[in-house]
C-alpha atoms as a PDB file:
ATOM      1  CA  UNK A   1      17.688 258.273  -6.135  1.00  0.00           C
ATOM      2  CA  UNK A   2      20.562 258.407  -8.213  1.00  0.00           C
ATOM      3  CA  UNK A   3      22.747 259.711  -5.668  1.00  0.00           C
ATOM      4  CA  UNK A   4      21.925 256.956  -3.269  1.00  0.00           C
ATOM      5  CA  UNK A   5      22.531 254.372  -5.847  1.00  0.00           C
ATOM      6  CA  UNK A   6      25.965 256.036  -6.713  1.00  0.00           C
ATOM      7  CA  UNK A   7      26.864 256.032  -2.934  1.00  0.00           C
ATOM      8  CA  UNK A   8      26.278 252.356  -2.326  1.00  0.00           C
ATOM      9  CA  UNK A   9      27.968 250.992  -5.853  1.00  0.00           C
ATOM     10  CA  UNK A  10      30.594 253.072  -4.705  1.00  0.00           C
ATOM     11  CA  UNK A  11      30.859 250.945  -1.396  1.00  0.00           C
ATOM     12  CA  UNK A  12      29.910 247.625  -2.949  1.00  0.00           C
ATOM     13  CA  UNK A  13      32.715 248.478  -5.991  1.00  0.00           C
ATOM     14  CA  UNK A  14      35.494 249.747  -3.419  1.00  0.00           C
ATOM     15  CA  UNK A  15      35.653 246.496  -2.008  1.00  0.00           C
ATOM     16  CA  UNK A  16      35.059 244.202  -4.737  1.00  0.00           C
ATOM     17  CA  UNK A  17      38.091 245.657  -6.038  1.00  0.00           C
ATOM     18  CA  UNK A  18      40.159 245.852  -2.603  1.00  0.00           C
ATOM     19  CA  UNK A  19      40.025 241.877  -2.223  1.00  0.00           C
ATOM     20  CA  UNK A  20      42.207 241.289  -5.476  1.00  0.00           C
ATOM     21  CA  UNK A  21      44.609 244.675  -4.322  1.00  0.00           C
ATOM     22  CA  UNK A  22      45.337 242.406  -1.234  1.00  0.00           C
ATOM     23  CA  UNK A  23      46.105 239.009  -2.520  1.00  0.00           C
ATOM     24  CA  UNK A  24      49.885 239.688  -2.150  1.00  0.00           C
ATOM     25  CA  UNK A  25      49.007 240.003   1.482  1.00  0.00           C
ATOM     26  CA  UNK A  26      46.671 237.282   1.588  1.00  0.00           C
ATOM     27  CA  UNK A  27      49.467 234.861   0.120  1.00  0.00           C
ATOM     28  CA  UNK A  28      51.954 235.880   2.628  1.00  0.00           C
ATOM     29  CA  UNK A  29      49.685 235.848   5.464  1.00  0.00           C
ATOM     30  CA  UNK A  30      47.477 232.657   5.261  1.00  0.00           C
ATOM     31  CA  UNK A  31      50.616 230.929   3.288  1.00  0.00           C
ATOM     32  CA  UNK A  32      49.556 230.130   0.216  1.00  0.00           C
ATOM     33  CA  UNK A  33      50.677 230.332  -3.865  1.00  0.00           C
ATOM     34  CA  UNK A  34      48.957 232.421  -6.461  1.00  0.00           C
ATOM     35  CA  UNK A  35      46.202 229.893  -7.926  1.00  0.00           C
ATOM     36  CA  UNK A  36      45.104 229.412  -4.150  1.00  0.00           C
ATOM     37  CA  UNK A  37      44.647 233.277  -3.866  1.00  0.00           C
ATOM     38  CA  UNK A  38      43.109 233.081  -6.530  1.00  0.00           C
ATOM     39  CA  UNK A  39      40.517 231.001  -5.462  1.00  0.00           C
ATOM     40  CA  UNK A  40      39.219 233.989  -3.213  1.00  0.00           C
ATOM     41  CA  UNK A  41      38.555 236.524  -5.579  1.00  0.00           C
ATOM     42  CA  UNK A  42      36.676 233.654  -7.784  1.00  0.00           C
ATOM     43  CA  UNK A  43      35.043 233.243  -4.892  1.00  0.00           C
ATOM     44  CA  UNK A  44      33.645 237.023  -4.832  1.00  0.00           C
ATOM     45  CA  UNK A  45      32.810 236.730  -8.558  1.00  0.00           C
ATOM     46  CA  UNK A  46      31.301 233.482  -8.818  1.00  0.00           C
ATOM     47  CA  UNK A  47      28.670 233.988  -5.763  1.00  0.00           C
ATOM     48  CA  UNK A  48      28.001 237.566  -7.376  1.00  0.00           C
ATOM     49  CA  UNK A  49      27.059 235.809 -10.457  1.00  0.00           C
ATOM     50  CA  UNK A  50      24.998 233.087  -8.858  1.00  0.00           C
ATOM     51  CA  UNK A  51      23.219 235.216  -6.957  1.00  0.00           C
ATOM     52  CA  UNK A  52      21.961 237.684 -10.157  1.00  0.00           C
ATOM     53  CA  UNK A  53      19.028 235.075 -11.007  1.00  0.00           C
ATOM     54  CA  UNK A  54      17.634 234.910  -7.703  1.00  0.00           C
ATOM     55  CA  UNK A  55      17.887 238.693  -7.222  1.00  0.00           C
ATOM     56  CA  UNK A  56      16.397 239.463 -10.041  1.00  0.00           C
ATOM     57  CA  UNK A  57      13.335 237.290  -8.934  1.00  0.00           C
ATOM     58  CA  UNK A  58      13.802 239.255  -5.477  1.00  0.00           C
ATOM     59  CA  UNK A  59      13.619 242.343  -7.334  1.00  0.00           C
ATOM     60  CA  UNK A  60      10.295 241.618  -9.630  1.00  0.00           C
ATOM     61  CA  UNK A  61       8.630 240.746  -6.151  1.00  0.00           C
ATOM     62  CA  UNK A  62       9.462 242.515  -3.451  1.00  0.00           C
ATOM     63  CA  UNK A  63      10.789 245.951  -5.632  1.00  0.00           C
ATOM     64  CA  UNK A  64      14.133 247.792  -5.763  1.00  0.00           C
ATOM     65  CA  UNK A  65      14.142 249.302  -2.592  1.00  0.00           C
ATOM     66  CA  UNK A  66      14.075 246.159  -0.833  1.00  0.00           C
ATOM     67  CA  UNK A  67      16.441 244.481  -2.659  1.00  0.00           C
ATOM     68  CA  UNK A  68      18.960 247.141  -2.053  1.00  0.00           C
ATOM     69  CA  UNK A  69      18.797 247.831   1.285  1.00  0.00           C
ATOM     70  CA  UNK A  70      19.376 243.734   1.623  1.00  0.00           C
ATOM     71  CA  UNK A  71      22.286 243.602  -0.724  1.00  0.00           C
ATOM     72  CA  UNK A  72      23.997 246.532   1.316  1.00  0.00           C
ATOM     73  CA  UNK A  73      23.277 245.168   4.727  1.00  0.00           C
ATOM     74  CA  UNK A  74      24.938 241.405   3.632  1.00  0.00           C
ATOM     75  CA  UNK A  75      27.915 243.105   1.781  1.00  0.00           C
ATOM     76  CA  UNK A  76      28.746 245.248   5.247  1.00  0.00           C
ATOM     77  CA  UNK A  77      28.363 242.024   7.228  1.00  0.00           C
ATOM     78  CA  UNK A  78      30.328 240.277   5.237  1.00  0.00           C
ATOM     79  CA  UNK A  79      33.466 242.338   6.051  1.00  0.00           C
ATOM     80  CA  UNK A  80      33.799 240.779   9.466  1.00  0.00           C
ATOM     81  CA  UNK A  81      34.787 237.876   7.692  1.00  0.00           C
ATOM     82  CA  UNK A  82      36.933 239.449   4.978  1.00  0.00           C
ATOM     83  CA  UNK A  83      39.089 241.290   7.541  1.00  0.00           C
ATOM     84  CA  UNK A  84      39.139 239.426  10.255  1.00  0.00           C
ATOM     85  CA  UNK A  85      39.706 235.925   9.114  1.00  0.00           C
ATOM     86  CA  UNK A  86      42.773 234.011  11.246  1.00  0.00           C
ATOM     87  CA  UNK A  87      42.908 231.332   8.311  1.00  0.00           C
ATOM     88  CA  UNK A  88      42.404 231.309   4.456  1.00  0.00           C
ATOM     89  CA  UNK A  89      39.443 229.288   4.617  1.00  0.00           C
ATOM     90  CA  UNK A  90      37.372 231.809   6.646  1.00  0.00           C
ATOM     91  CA  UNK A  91      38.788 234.757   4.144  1.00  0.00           C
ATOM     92  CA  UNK A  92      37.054 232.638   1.270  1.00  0.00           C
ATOM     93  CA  UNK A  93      33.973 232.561   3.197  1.00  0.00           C
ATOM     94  CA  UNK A  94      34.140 236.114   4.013  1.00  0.00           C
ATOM     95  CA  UNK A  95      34.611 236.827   0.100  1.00  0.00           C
ATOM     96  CA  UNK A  96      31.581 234.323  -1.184  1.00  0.00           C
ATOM     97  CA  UNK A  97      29.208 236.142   1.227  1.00  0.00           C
ATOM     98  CA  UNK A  98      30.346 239.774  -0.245  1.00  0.00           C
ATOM     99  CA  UNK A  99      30.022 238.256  -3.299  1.00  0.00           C
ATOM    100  CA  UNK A 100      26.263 236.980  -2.532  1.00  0.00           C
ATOM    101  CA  UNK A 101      25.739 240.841  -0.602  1.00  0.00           C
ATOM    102  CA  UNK A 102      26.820 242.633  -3.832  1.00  0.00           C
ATOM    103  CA  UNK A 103      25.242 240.015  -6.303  1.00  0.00           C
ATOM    104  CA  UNK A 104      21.922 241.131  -5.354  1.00  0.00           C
ATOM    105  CA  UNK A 105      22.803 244.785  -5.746  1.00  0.00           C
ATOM    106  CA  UNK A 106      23.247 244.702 -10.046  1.00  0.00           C
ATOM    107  CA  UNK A 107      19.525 243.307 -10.869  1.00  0.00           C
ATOM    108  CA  UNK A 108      18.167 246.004  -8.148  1.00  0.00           C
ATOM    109  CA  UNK A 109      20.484 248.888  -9.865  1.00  0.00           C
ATOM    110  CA  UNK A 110      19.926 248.036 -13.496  1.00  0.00           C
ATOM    111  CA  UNK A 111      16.031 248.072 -12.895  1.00  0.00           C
ATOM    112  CA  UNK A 112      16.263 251.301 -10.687  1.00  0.00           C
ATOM    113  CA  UNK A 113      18.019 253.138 -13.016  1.00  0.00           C
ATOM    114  CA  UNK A 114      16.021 251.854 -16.273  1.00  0.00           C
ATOM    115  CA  UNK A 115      12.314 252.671 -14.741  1.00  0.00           C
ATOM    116  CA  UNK A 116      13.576 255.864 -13.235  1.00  0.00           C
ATOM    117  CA  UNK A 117      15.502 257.553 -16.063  1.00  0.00           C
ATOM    118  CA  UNK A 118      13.467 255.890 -19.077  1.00  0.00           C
ATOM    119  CA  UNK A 119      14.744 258.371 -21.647  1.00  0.00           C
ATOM    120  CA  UNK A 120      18.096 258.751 -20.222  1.00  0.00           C
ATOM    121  CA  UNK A 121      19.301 255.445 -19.055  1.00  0.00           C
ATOM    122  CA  UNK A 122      22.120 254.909 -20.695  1.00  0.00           C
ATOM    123  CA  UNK A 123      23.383 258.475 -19.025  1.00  0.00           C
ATOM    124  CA  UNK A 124      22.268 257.278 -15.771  1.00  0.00           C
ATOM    125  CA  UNK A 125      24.407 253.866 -15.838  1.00  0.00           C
ATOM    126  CA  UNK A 126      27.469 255.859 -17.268  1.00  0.00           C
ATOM    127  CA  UNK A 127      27.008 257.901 -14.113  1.00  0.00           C
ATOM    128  CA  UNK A 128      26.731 255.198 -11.455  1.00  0.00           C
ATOM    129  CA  UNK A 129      29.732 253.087 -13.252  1.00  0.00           C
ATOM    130  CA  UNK A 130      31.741 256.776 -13.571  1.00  0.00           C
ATOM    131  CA  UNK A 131      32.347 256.092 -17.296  1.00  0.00           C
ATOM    132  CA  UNK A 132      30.656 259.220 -19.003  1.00  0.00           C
ATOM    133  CA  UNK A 133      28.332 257.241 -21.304  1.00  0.00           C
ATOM    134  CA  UNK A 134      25.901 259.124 -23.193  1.00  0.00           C
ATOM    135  CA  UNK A 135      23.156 256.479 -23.700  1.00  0.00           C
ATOM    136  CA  UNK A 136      22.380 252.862 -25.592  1.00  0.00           C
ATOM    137  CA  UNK A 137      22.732 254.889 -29.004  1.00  0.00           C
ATOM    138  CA  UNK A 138      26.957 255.027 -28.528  1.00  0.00           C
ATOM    139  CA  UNK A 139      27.044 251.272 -28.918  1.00  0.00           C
ATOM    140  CA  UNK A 140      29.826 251.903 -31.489  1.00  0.00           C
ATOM    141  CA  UNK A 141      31.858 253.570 -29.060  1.00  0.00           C
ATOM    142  CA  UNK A 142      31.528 249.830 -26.863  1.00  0.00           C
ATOM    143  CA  UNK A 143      32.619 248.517 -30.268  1.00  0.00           C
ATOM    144  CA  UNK A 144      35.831 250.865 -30.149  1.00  0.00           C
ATOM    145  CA  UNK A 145      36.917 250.303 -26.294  1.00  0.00           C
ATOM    146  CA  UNK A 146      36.672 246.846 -27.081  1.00  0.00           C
ATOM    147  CA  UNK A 147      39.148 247.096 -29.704  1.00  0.00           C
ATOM    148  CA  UNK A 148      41.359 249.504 -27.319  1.00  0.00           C
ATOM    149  CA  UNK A 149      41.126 246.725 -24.798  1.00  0.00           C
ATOM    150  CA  UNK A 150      42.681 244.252 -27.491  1.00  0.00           C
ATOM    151  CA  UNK A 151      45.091 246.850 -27.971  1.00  0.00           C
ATOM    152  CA  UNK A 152      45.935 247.348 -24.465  1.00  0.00           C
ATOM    153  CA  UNK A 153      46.251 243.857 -23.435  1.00  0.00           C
ATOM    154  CA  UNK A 154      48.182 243.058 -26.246  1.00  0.00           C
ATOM    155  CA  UNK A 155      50.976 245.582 -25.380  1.00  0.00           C
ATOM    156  CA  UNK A 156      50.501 244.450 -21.602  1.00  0.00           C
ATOM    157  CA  UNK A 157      53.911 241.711 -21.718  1.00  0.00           C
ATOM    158  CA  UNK A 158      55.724 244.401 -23.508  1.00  0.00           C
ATOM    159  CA  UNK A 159      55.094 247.177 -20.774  1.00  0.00           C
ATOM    160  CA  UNK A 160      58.325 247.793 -18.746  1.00  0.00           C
ATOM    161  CA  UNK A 161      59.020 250.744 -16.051  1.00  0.00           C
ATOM    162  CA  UNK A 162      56.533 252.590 -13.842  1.00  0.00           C
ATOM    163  CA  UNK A 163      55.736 255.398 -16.398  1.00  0.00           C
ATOM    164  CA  UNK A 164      55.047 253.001 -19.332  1.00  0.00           C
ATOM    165  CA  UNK A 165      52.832 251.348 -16.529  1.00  0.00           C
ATOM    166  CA  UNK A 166      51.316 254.995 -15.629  1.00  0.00           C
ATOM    167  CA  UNK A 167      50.611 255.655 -19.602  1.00  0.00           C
ATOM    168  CA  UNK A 168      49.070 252.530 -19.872  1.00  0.00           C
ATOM    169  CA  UNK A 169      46.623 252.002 -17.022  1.00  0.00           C
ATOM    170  CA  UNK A 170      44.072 254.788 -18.523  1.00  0.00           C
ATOM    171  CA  UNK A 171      43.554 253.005 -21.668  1.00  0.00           C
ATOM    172  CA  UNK A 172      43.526 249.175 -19.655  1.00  0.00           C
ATOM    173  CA  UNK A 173      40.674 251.139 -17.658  1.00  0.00           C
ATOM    174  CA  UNK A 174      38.522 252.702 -20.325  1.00  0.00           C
ATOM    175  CA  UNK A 175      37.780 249.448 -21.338  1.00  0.00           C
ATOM    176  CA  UNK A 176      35.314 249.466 -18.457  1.00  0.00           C
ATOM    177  CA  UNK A 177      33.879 252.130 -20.818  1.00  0.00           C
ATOM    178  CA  UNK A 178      31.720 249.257 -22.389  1.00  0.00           C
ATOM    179  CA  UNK A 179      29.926 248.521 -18.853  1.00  0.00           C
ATOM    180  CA  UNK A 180      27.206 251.374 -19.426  1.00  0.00           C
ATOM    181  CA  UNK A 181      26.645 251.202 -22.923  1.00  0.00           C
ATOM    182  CA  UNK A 182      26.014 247.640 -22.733  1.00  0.00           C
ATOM    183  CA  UNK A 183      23.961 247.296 -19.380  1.00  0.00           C
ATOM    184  CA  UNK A 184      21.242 249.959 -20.910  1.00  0.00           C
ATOM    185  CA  UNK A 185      21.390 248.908 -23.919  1.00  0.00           C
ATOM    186  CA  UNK A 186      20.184 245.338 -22.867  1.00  0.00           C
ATOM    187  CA  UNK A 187      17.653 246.289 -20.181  1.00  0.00           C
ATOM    188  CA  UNK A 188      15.829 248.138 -22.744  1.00  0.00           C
ATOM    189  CA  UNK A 189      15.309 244.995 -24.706  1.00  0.00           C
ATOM    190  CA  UNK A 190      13.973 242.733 -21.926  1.00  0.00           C
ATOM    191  CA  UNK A 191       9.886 242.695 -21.215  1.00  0.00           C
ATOM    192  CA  UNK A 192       8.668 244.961 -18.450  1.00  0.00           C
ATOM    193  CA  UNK A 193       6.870 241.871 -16.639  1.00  0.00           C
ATOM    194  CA  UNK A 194       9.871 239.633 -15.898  1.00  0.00           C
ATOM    195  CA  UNK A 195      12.649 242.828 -16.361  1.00  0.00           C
ATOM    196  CA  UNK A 196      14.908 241.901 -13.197  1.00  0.00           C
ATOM    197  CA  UNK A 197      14.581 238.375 -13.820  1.00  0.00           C
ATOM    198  CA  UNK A 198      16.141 238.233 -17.360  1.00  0.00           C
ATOM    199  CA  UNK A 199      18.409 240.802 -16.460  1.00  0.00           C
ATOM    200  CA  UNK A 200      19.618 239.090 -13.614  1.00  0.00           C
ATOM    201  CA  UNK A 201      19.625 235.804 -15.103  1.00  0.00           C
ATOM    202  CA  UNK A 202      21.931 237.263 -18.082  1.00  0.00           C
ATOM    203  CA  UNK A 203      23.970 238.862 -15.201  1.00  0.00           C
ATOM    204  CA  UNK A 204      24.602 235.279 -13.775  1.00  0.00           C
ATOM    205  CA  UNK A 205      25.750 233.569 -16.644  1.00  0.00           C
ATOM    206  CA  UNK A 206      28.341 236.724 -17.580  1.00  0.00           C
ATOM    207  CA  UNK A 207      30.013 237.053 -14.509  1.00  0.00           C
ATOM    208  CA  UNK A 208      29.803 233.317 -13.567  1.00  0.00           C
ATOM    209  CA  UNK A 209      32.147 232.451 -16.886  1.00  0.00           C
ATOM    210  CA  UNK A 210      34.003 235.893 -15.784  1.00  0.00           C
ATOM    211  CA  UNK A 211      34.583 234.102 -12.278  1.00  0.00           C
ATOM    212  CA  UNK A 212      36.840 231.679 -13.587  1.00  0.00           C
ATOM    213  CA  UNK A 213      39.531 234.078 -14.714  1.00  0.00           C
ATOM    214  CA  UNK A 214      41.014 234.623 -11.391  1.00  0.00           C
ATOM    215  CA  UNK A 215      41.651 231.046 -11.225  1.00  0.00           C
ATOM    216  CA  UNK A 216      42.611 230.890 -14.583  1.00  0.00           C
ATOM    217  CA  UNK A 217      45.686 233.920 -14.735  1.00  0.00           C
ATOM    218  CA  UNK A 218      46.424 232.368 -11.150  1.00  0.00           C
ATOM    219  CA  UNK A 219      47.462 228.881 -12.390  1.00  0.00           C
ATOM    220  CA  UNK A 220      49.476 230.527 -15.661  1.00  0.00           C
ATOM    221  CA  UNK A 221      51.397 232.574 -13.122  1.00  0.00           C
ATOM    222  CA  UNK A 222      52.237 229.867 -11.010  1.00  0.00           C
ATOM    223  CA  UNK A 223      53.999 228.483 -14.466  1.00  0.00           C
ATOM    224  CA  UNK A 224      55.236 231.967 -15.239  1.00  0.00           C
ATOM    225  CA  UNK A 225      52.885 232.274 -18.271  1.00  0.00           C
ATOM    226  CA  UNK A 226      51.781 236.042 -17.095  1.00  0.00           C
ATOM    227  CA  UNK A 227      52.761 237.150 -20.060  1.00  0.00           C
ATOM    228  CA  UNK A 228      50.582 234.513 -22.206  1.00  0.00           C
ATOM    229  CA  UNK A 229      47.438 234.929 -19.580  1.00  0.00           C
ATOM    230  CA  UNK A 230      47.504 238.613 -21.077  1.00  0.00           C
ATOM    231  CA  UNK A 231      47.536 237.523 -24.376  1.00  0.00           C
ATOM    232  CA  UNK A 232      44.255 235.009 -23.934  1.00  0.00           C
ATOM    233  CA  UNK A 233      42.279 237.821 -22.571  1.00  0.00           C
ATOM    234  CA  UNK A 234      43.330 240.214 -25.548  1.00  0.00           C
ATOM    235  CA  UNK A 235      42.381 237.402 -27.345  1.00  0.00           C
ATOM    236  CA  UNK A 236      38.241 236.907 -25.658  1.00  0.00           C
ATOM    237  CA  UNK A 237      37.909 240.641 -26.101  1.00  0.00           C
ATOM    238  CA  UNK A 238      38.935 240.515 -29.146  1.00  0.00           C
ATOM    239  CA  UNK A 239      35.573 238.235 -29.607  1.00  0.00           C
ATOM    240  CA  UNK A 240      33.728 240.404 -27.805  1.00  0.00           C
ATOM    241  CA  UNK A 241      34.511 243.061 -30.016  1.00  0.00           C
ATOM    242  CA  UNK A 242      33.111 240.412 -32.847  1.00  0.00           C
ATOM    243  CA  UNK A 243      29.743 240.407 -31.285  1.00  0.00           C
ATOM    244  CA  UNK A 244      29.533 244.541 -30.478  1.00  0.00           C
ATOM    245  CA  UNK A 245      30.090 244.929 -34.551  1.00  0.00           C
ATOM    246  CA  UNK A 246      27.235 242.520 -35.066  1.00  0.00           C
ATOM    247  CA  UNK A 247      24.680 244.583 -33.027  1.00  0.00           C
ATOM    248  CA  UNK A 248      25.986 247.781 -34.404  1.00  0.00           C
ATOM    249  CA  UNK A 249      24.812 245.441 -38.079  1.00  0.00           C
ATOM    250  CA  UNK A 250      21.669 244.478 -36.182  1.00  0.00           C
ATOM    251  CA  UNK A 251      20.679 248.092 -35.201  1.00  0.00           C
ATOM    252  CA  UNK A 252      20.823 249.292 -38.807  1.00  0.00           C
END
C-alpha cells in the first residue's frame, strides 16, 4: 500500500510543481504579465484546497480506495487541458481541475497512511512526502525547519550567483521538512468517526489561505518588490514557528 500511495503522490506532486516551473512560458505564450500567471497556479491551489472538505466526506463514505483511484483518474484528465490549451483561459481551467483531481488525493492519503501504519505514521508520511521524518514525537525538529525557513527566506534578496543559489536551495527545501511531522501529528488528534472529514476540512482552510500567495508575490513582482515578497513570507513562517513552540509547550 505504501508503495502505491508513493507512486501516485509522486505523479500528483510532479505536476503540481511543473505548472509554476512553466509560468515563464505561459507568460510568453498566452501573453500575459506575472500577476496574470499567477492567477493559474492559484488556481491549482485554491481548487486543491476547496476540494479537501468534500473529499474528506468522500473518504469517510465511500473509503480510501475509492477516493484515490478518483483523484488520480481527474488529475490525468486534467492534463489535456493543462497542455493543450490554445488560450490562457483554457490553461486556468486545465489547472483548477488538477487542482480539484489532486485535492481529493490528501484526505484519502492522510487517512490511508494513519489506519495502516498506526504506530508508525509519522514514518510513513515522511516517506510518501520524501522528507525522512521519524514520527509525530520530532515536532521540535518542525519547530527548527521553521526557524531555518525564516532563515532562508530572509537571506533570499541577498542571494547572488548560481552557486550561492545551489547552496541555498537545500535549506529553502528542507523547510518542506515540517509537512510530515505536522500531517501525523494532527491526524492522530482527530476522532476516528469523522477522521477524513476534519482532516480534510483543516486541509481546506490551509491551503485555501496558501492559494493566495501566488497572486500575492505575482502583483509585488509586477512592482519589482521580489525582494520584499521574500521578506513577508520569512515573516508568516516566522509565525508559524510561534505556534510549533506552543505545541512543543502543550505536549509537555
Amino acid at each position: 500500500m505504501l508503495a502505491v500511495i508513493a507512486v501516485g503522490w509522486l505523479l500528483i506532486l510532479g505536476v503540481r510543481f511543473l505548472v509554476p516551473a512553466l509560468l515563464p512560458q505561459v507568460k510568453s505564450t498566452f501573453g500575459v504579465d506575472n500577476t496574470t500567471a499567477g492567477v493559474a497556479v492559484t488556481a491549482v491551489w485554491a481548487f486543491y484546497a476547496l476540494t479537501q472538505f468534500p473529499a474528506g466526506l468522500i473518504t469517510d463514505r465511500v473509503g480510501e480506495r475509492v477516493a484515490l483511484t478518483v483523484s488520480l483518474s481527474v488529475s490525468a484528465g486534467s492534463l489535456v487541458l493543462l497542455f493543450g490549451s490554445p488560450v490562457f483561459a483554457l490553461f486556468v481551467l486545465g489547472a483548477a481541475a488538477f487542482g480539484i483531481g489532486s485535492g481529493m488525493y490528501g484526505p484519502a492519503r492522510g487517512t490511508s497512511l494513519s489506519k495502516g501504519f498506526p504506530q508508525y505514521s509519522g514514518a510513513a508520511f515522511g516517506l510518501i512526502l520524501a522528507t525522512g521524518s521519524l514520527g509525530s514525537a520530532a515536532i521540535p525538529f518542525a519547530a527548527g525547519v521553521a526557524v531555518v525557513g525564516v532563515v532562508t527566506l530572509v537571506a533570499v534578496p541577498l542571494i547572488d550567483g548560481r552557486a550561492m543559489w545551489m547552496a541555498m536551495s537545500p535549506l529553502l527545501g528542507a523547510r518542506m521538512g515540517i509537512a510530515p511531522v505536522a500531517n501525523s501529528y494532527v491526524i492522530e488528534t482527530l476522532p476516528d468517526e469523522a477522521q477524513g472529514a476534519s482532516w480534510g476540512f483543516l486541509r481546506m482552510c490551509f491551503f485555501l489561505v496558501g492559494a493566495t500567495g501566488s497572486i500575492f508575490v505575482g502583483a509585488m513582482a509586477d512592482r519589482n518588490l521580489f525582494d520584499e515578497a521574500f521578506l513577508v513570507l520569512a515573516a508568516l513562517t516566522a509565525v508559524t514557528t510561534v505556534f510549533f513552540a506552543l505545541l512543543i509547550w502543550n505536549k509537555r
